[in-house]
Protein backbone atom coordinates (compact mmCIF):
# COMPACT_ATOMS: atom_id res chain seq x y z
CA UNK A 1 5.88 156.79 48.35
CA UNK A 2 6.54 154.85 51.24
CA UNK A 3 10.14 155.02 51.92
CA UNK A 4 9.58 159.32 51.43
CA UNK A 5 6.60 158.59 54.33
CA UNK A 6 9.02 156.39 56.77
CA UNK A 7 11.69 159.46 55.96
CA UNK A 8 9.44 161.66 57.26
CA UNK A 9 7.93 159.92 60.65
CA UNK A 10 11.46 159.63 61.62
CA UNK A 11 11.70 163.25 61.44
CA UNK A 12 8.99 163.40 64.88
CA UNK A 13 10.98 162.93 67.21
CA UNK A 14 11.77 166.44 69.08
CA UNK A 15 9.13 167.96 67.40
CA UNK A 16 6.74 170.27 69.85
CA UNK A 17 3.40 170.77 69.68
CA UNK A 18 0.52 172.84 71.41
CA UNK A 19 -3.38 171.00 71.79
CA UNK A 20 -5.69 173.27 72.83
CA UNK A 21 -9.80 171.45 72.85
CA UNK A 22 -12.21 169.71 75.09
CA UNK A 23 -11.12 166.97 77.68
CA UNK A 24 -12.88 164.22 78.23
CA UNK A 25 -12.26 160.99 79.92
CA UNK A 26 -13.48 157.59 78.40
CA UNK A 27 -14.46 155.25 81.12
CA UNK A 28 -15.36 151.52 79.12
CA UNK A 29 -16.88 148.81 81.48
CA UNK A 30 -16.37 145.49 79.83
CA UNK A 31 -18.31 142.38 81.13
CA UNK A 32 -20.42 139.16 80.64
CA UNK A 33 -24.40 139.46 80.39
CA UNK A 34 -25.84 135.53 81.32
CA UNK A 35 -28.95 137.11 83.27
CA UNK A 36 -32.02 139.31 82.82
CA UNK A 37 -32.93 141.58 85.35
CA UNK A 38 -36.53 141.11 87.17
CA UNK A 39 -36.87 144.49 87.44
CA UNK A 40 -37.44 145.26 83.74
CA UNK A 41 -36.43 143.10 80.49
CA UNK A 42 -32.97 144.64 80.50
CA UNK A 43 -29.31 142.51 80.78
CA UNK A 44 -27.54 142.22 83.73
CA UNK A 45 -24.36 143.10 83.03
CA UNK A 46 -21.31 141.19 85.67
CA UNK A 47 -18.72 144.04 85.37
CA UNK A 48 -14.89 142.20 84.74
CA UNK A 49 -12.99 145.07 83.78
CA UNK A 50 -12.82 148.94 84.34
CA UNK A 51 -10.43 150.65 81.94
CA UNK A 52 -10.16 154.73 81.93
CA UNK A 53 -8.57 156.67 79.20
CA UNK A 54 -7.96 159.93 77.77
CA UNK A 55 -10.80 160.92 74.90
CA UNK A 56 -11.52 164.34 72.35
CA UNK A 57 -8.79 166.80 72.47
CA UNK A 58 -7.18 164.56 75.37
CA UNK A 59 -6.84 161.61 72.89
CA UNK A 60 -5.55 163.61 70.48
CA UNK A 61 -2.77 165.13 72.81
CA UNK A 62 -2.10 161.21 73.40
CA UNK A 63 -1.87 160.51 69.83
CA UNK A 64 0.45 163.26 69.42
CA UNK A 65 3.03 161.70 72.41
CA UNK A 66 3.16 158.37 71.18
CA UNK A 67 3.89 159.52 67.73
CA UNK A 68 6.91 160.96 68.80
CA UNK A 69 6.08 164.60 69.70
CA UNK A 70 6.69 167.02 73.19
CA UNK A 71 2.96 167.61 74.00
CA UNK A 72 1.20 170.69 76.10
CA UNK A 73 -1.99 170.29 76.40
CA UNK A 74 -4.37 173.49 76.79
CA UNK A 75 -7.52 172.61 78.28
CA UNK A 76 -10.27 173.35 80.98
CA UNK A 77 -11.52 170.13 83.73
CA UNK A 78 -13.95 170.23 86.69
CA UNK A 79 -12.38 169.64 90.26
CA UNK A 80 -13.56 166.26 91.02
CA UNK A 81 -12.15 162.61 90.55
CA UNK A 82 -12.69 161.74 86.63
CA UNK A 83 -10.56 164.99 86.41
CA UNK A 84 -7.50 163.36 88.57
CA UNK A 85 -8.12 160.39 86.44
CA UNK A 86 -7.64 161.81 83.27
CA UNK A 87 -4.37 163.79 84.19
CA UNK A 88 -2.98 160.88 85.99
CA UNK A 89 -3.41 158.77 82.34
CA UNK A 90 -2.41 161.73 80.70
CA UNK A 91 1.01 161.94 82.95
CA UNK A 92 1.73 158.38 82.30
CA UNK A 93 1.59 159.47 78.76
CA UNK A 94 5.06 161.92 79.42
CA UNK A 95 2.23 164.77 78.70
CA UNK A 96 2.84 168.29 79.97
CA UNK A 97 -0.38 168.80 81.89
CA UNK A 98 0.69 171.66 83.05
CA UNK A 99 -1.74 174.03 80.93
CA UNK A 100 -4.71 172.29 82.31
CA UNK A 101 -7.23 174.61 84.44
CA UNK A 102 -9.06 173.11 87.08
CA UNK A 103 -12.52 174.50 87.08
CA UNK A 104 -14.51 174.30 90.35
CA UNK A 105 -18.05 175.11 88.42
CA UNK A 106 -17.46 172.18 85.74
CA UNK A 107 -17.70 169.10 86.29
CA UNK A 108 -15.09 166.93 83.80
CA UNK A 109 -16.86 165.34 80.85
CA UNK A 110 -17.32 161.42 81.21
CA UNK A 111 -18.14 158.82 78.25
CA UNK A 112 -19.16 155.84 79.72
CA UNK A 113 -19.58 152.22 77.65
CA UNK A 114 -20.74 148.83 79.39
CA UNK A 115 -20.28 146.03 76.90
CA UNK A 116 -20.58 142.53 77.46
CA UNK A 117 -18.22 140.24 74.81
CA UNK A 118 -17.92 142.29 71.79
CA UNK A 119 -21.30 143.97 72.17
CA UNK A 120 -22.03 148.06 73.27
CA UNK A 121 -25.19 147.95 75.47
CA UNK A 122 -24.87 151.60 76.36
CA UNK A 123 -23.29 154.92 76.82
CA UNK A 124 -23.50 157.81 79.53
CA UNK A 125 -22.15 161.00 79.07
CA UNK A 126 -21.85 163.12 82.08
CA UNK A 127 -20.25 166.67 82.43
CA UNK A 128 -20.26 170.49 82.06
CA UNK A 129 -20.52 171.27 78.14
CA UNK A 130 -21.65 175.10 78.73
CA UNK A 131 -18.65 177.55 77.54
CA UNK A 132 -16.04 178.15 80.07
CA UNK A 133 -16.04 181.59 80.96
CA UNK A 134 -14.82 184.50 82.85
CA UNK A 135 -11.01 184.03 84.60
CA UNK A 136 -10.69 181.03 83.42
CA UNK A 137 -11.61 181.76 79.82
CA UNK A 138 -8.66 184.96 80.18
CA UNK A 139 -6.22 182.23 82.03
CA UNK A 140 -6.83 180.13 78.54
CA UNK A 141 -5.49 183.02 76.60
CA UNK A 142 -3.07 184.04 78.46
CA UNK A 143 -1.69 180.29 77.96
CA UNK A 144 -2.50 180.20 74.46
CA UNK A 145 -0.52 183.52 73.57
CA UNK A 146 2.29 181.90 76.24
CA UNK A 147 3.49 178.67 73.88
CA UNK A 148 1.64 179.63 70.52
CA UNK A 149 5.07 180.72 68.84
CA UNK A 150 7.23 178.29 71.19
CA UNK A 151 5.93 175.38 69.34
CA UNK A 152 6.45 173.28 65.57
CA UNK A 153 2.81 173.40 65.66
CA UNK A 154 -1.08 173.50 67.29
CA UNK A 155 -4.06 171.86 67.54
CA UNK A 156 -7.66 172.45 67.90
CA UNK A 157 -9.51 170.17 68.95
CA UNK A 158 -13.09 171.53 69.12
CA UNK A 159 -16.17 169.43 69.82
CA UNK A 160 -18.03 171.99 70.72
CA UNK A 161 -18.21 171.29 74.78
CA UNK A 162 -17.06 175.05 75.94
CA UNK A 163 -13.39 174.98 75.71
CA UNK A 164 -12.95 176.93 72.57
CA UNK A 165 -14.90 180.27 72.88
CA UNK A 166 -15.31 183.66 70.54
CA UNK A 167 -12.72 185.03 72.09
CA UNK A 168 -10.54 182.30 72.82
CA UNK A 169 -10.66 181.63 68.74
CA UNK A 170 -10.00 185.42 67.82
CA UNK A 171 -7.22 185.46 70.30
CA UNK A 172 -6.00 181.76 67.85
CA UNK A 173 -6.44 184.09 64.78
CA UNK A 174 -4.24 187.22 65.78
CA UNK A 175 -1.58 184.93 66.94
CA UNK A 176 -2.10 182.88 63.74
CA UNK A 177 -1.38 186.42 61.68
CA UNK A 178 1.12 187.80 63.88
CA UNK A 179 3.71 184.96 62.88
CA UNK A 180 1.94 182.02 61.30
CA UNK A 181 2.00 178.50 62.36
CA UNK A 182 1.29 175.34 61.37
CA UNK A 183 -2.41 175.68 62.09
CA UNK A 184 -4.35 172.31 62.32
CA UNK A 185 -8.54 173.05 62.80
CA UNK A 186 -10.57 169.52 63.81
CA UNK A 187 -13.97 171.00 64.95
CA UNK A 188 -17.59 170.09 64.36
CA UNK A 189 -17.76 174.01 63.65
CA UNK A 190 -15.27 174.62 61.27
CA UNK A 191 -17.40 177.95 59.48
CA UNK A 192 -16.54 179.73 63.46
CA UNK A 193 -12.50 179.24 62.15
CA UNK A 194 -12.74 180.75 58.98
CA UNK A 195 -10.75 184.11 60.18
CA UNK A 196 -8.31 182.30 61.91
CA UNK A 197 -5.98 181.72 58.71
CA UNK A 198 -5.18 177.52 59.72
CA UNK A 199 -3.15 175.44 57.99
CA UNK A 200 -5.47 172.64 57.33
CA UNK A 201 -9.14 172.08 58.32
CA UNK A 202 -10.22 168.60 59.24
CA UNK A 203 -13.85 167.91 58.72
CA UNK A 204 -15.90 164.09 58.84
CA UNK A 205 -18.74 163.28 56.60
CA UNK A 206 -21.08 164.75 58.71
CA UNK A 207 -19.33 167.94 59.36
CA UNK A 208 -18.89 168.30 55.87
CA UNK A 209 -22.34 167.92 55.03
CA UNK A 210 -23.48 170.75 57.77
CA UNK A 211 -20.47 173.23 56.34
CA UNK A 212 -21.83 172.47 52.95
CA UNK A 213 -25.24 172.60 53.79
CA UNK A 214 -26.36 169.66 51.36
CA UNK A 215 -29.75 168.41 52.01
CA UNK A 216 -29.24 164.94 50.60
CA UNK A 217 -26.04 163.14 52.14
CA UNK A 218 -24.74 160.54 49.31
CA UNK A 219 -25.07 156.50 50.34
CA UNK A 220 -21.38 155.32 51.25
CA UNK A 221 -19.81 154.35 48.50
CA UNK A 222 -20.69 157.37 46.62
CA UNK A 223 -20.08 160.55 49.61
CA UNK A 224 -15.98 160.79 47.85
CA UNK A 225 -17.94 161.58 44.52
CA UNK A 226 -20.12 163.87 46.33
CA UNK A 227 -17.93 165.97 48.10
CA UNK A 228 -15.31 166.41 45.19
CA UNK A 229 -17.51 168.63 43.30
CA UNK A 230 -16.77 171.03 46.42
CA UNK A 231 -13.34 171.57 46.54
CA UNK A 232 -12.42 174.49 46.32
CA UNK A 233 -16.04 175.82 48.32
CA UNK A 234 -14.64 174.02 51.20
CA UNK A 235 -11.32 176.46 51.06
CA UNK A 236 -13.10 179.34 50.70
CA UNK A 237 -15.53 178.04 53.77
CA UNK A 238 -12.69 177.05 56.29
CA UNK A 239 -10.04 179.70 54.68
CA UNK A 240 -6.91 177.33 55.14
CA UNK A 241 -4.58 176.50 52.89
CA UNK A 242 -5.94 172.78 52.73
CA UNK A 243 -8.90 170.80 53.83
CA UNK A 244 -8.32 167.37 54.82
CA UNK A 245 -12.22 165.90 54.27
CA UNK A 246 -12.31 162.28 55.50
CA UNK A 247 -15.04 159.85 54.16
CA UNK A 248 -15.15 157.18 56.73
CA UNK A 249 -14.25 153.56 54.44
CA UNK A 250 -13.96 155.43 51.30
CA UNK A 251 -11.06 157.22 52.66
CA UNK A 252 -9.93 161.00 52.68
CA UNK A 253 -10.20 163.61 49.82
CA UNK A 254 -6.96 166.54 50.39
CA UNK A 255 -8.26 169.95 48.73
CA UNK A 256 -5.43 172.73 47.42
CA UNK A 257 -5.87 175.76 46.03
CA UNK A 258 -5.32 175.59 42.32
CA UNK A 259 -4.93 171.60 42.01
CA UNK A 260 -6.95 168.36 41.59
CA UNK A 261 -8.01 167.25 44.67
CA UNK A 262 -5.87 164.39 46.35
CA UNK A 263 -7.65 160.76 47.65
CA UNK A 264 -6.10 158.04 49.67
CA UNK A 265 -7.99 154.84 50.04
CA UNK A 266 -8.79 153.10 53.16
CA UNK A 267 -8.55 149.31 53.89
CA UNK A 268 -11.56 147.66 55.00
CA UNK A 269 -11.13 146.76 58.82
CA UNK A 270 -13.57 144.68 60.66
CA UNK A 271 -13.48 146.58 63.95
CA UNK A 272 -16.90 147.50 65.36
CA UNK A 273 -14.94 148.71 68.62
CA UNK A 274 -12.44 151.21 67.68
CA UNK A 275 -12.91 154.79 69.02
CA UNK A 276 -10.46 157.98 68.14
CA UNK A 277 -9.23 157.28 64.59
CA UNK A 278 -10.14 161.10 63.44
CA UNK A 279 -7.76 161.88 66.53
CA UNK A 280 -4.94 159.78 65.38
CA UNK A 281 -5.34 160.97 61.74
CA UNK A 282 -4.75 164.97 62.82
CA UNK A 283 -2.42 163.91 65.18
CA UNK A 284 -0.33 162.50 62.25
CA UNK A 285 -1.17 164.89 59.71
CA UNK A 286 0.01 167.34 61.81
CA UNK A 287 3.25 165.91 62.55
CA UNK A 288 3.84 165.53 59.16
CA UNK A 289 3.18 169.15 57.88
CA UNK A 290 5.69 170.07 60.92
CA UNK A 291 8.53 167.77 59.24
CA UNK A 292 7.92 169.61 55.63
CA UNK A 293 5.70 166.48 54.10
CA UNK A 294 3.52 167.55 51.00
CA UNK A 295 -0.03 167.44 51.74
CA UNK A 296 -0.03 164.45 50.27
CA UNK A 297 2.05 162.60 52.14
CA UNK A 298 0.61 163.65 55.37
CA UNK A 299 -2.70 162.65 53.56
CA UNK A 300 -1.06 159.29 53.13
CA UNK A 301 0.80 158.73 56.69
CA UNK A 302 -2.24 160.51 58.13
CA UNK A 303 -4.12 157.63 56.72
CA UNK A 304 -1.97 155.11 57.88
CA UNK A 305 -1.75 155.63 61.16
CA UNK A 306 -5.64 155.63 60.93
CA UNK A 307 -5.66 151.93 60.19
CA UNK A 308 -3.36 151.22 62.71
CA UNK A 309 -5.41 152.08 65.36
CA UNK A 310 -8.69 150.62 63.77
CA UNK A 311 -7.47 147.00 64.56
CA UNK A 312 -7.98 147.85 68.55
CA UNK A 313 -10.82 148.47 70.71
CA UNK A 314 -11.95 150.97 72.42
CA UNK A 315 -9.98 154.54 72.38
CA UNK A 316 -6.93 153.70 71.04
CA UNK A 317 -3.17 155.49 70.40
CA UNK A 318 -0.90 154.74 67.48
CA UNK A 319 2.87 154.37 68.40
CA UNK A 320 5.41 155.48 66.52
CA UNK A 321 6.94 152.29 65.88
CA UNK A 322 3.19 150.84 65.23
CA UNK A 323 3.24 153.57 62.31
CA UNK A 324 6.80 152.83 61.21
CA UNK A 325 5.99 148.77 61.12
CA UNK A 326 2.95 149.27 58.96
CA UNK A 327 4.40 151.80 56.32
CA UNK A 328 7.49 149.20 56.11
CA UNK A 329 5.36 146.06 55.64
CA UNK A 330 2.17 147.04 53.51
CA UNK A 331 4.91 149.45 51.40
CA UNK A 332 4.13 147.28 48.26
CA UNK A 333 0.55 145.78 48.84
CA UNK A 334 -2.68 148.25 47.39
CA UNK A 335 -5.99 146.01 48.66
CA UNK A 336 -8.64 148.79 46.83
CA UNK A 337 -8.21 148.00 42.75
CA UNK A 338 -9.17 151.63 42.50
CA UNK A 339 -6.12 152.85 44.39
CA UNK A 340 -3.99 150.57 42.87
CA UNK A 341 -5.24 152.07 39.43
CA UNK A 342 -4.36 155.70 40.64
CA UNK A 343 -0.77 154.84 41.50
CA UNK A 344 -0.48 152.80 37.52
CA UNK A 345 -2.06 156.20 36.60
CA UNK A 346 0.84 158.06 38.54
CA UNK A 347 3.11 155.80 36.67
CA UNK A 348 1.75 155.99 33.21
CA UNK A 349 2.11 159.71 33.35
CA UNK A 350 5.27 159.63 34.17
CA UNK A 351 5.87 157.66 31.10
CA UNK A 352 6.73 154.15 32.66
CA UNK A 353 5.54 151.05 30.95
CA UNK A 354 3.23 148.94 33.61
CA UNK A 355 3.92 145.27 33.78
CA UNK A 356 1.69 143.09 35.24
CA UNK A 357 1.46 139.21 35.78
CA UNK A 358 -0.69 137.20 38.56
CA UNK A 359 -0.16 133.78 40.10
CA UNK A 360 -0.22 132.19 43.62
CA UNK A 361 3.20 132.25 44.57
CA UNK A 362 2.83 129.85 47.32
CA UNK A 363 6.45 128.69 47.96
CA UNK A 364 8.39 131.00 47.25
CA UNK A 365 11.62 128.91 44.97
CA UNK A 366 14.28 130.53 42.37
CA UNK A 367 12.20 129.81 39.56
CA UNK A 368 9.49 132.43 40.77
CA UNK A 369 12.65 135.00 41.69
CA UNK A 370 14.32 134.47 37.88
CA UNK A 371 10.46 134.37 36.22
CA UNK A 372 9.55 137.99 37.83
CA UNK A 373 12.92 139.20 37.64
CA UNK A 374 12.45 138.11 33.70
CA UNK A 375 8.88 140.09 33.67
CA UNK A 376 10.26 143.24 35.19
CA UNK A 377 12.84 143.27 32.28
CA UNK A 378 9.90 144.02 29.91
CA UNK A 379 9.03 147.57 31.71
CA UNK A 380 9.69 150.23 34.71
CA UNK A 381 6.98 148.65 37.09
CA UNK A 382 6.01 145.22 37.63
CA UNK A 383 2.80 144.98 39.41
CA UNK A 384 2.09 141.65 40.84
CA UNK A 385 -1.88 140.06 41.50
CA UNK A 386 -2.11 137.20 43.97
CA UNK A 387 -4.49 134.57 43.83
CA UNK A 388 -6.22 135.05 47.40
CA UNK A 389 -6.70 131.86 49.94
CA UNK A 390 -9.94 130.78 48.31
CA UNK A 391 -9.03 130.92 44.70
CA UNK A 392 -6.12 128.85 45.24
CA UNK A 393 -8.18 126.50 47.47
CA UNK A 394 -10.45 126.56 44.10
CA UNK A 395 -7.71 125.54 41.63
CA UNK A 396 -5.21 123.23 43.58
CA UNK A 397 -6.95 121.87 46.14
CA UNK A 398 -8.15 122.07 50.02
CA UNK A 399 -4.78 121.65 50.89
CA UNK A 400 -3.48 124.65 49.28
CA UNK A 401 -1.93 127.79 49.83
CA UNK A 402 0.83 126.54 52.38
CA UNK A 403 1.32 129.90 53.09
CA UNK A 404 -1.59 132.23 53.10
CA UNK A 405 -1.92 135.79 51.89
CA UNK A 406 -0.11 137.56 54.59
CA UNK A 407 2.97 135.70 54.69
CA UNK A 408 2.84 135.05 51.01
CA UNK A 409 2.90 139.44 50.89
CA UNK A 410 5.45 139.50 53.39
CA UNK A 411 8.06 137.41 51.11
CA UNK A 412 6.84 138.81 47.74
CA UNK A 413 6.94 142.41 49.03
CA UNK A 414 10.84 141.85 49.94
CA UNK A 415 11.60 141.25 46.32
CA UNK A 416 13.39 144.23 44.46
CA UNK A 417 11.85 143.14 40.73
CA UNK A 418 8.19 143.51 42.42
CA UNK A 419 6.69 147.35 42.34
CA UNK A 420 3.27 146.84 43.61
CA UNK A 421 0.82 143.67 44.97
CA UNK A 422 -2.24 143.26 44.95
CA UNK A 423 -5.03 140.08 45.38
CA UNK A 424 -7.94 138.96 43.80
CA UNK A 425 -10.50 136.38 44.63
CA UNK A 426 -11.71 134.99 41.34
CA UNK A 427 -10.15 132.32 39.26
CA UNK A 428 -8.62 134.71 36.58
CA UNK A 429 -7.06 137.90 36.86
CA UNK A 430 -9.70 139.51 33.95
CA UNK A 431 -11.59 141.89 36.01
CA UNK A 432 -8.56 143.18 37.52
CA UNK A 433 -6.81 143.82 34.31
CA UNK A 434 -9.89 145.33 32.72
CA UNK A 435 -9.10 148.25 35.71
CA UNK A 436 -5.58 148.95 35.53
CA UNK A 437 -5.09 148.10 31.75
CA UNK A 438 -1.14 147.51 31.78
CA UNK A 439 1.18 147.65 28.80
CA UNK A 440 2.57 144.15 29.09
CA UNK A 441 0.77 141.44 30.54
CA UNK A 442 3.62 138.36 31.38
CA UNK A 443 1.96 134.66 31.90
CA UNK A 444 4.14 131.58 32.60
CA UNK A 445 3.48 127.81 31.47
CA UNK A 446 2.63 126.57 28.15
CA UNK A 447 -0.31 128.67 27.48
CA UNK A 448 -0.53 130.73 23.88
CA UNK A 449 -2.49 133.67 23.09
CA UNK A 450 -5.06 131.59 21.49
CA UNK A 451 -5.74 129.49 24.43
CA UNK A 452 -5.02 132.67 27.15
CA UNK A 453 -8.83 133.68 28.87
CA UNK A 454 -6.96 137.33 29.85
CA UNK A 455 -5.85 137.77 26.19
CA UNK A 456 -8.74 138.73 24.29
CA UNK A 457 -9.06 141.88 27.29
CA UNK A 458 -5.58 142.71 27.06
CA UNK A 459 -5.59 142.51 23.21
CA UNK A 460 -9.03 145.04 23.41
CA UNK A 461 -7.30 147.69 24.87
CA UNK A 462 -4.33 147.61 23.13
CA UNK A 463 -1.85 145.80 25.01
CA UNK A 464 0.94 143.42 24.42
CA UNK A 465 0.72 139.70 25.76
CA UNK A 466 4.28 138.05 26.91
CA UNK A 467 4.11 134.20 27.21
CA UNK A 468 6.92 132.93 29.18
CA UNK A 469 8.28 129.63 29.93
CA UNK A 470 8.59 128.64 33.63
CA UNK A 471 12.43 127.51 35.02
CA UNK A 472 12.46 123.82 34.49
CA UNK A 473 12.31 121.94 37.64
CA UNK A 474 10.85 124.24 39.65
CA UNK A 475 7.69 124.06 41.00
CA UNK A 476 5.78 124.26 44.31
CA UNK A 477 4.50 121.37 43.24
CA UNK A 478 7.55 119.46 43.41
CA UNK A 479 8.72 120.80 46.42
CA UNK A 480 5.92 119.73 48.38
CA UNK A 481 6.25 116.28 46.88
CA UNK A 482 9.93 116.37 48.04
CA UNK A 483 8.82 116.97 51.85
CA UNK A 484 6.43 114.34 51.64
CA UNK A 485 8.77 111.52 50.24
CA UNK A 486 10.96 113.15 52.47
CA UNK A 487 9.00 112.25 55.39
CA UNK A 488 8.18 108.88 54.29
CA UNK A 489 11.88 108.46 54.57
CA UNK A 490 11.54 109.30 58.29
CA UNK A 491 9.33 107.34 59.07
């Protein structure tokens, strides 16, 4: 799927689009804390750093620009300095700020964060949140109904802070059913768009547990299960044509009318720090739907551009060629065994026979290259399971891998004979192949079925086990040797 998503992110170029929510700037104030106040038992923070960015609808209008897109952005500010700020960051962006209404009764929401190292101490939120009203409400309209049809698609970005009113929303919904766009809802109210006739509706966990109204919110791990059961309750609820319900680390669920719910997975990202990542999801989803992607694969380019952005700090913006970079090297390499199992699934359906064999695959040498070459030739799809760092540490010594997991991907993924990667930290590959069950399991070396610990599963489900002998004289083992005498030589 990856080459049709990297097909389709080049297609965002050109593309406009209209955001319409609440503006907020994001004000972080990074620093050291050595010292406690005498005043009370409270850190005092030595401020290093003062960095001021866009945030809500404003991030998402970012997101939207780096990706690729011509932005407008529709909003309502106060007339003071944090309102400068934010159009000032937002102009650097190449953002038409334009459609922005200064407001001399508001005063521009503010997010505030002091950390010192990696640690938040605290937040302030400052700013007018009460629902903009009167000329400026009409001025809104009158902008919306302006660029509505001039545009590949809109945005609403709705956190509830004033910008999108009653009537601002039924003026959305006639212009929505005069000519309809693509229609993208992110709002911690979706039930007030249910008129409008969207696109797709965007809700969190937590939003989806309000719209829902379920009393007892799953533990994580279990909220995908949860919320699956409600499908096609969340369509009627929102009344778009999809419903995009992301799950935090257990990924994203895509709802259609009449089929199976969708999931993507999510990779587990230690990143405490990261703000904006529903922004940058809509922001891609969006784009994607505007270049004729499938639900599906806006669900999955949606969710990569997600990731992206979750190995920064603070609120951050995915760049197009960030998103293009990450498609093009993770295209082969499924971390969750569950997703990997849904895409053999895909496969099996489709009546391909799933090959599988495991190894470490250190040093990469022709014999590896002819033996999975030789193990694709027994099927349609070779999926490949790498020993992580550890197990390999466990099985050939502290000084093993040479090259770890990353750059042992990177090679393996540039190989034609290899479908799909993924890892696995124990010894053997059994628990992995007790998942994804494939047709043909390939080992190499001078094992037989009787001395094989992954036969006896294979065997149980009905499988076929492939022993195959390894090139002769070609080894990472030997290779390393060589360097060494090598060296010796040197010296």
């Amino acid at each position: 799927m990856n080459s049709e998503c990297l097909a389709i992110i080049n297609r965002f170029g050109g593309l406009k689009v209209l955001v319409i929510g609440d503006a907020m700037l994001d004000v972080y104030m990074d620093g050291s804390a050595n010292r406690i106040c005498r005043e009370a038992p409270v850190p005092i923070v030595d401020i290093k750093e003062v960095k001021a960015m866009p945030g809500g609808a404003a991030n998402t209008a970012v997101n939207l620009a780096e990706l690729g897109a011509e932005v407008h952005y529709l909003s309502a500010v106060g007339c003071d300095r944090e309102a400068e700020l934010l159009k000032d960051t937002l102009t650097g962006h190449g953002l038409d700020i334009s459609l922005i209404i200064c407001d001399q009764a508001r005063r521009t929401i503010t997010k505030q964060r002091v950390t010192a190292g990696s640690q938040l101490l605290v937040r302030f939120d400052s700013g007018t949140t009460d629902a903009v009203c009167g000329e400026y409400e009409q001025q809104i309209i009158e902008a919306l109904k302006e660029k509505f049809h001039e545009v590949d698609a809109v945005v609403v970005s709705d956190y509830g802070y004033g910008i999108m009113t009653d009537k601002v929303i039924d003026a959305l919904g006639a212009l929505q059913g005069k000519r309809e766009n693509i229609l993208v809802i992110d709002a911690k109210s979706l039930d007030k768009y249910s008129c409008v006739g969207a696109t797709v509706a965007k809700p969190n966990y937590q939003e989806l547990v309000t719209l829902l109204a379920i009393t007892e919110p799953a533990a994580i791990g279990h909220r995908s299960e949860q919320i699956k059961l409600h499908g096609q309750k969340l369509l009627k609820k929102t009344g778009t044509k999809y419903v995009a319900a992301t799950i935090d680390i257990e990924g994203a669920l895509l709802f259609q009318h009449g089929k199976e719910p969708y999931r993507t997975f999510s990779k587990p990202v230690e990143n405490t720090r990261a703000a904006g990542a529903g922004d940058t999801y809509v922001s891609a989803l969006t784009l994607a739907l505007a270049s004729g992607a499938s639900i599906e694969v806006a669900g999955e380019i949606a969710k990569s551009a997600a990731a992206v952005i979750l190995q920064k700090s603070g609120t951050a913006t995915c760049m197009h060629n960030e998103l293009s970079q990450y498609l093009g090297s993770s295209s082969k390499y499924i971390h969750d065994w569950q997703e990997l199992k849904s895409h053999v699934d895909t496969f099996r359906k489709e009546g391909k026979r799933i090959v599988f064999t495991n190894g470490c695959f250190d040093l990469l040498h022709s014999g590896h290259v002819t033996y999975l070459e030789q193990a694709r030739a027994l099927g349609d799809v070779l999926v490949l399971g790498l020993n992580s760092d550890a197990s390999i540490k466990r099985l050939k010594g502290s000084a093993r891998p040479i090259n770890n997991l990353y750059e042992r991907l990177r090679i393996l993924s540039g190989l034609e004979s290899v479908t799909l990667i993924t890892s696995f930290e124990e010894d053997t590959p059994i628990n992995l192949l007790d998942i994804i069950q494939p047709d043909v399991y390939v080992k190499g070396g001078d094992y037989t079925i009787g001395n094989l610990p992954e036969a006896p599963i294979v065997l149980g489900y009905g499988g076929k086990v492939e022993i195959m002998p390894f090139v002769q004289d070609r080894s990472t083992t030997s290779i390393i040797t060589r360097i060494k005498n090598l060296d010796k030589q040197l010296v």
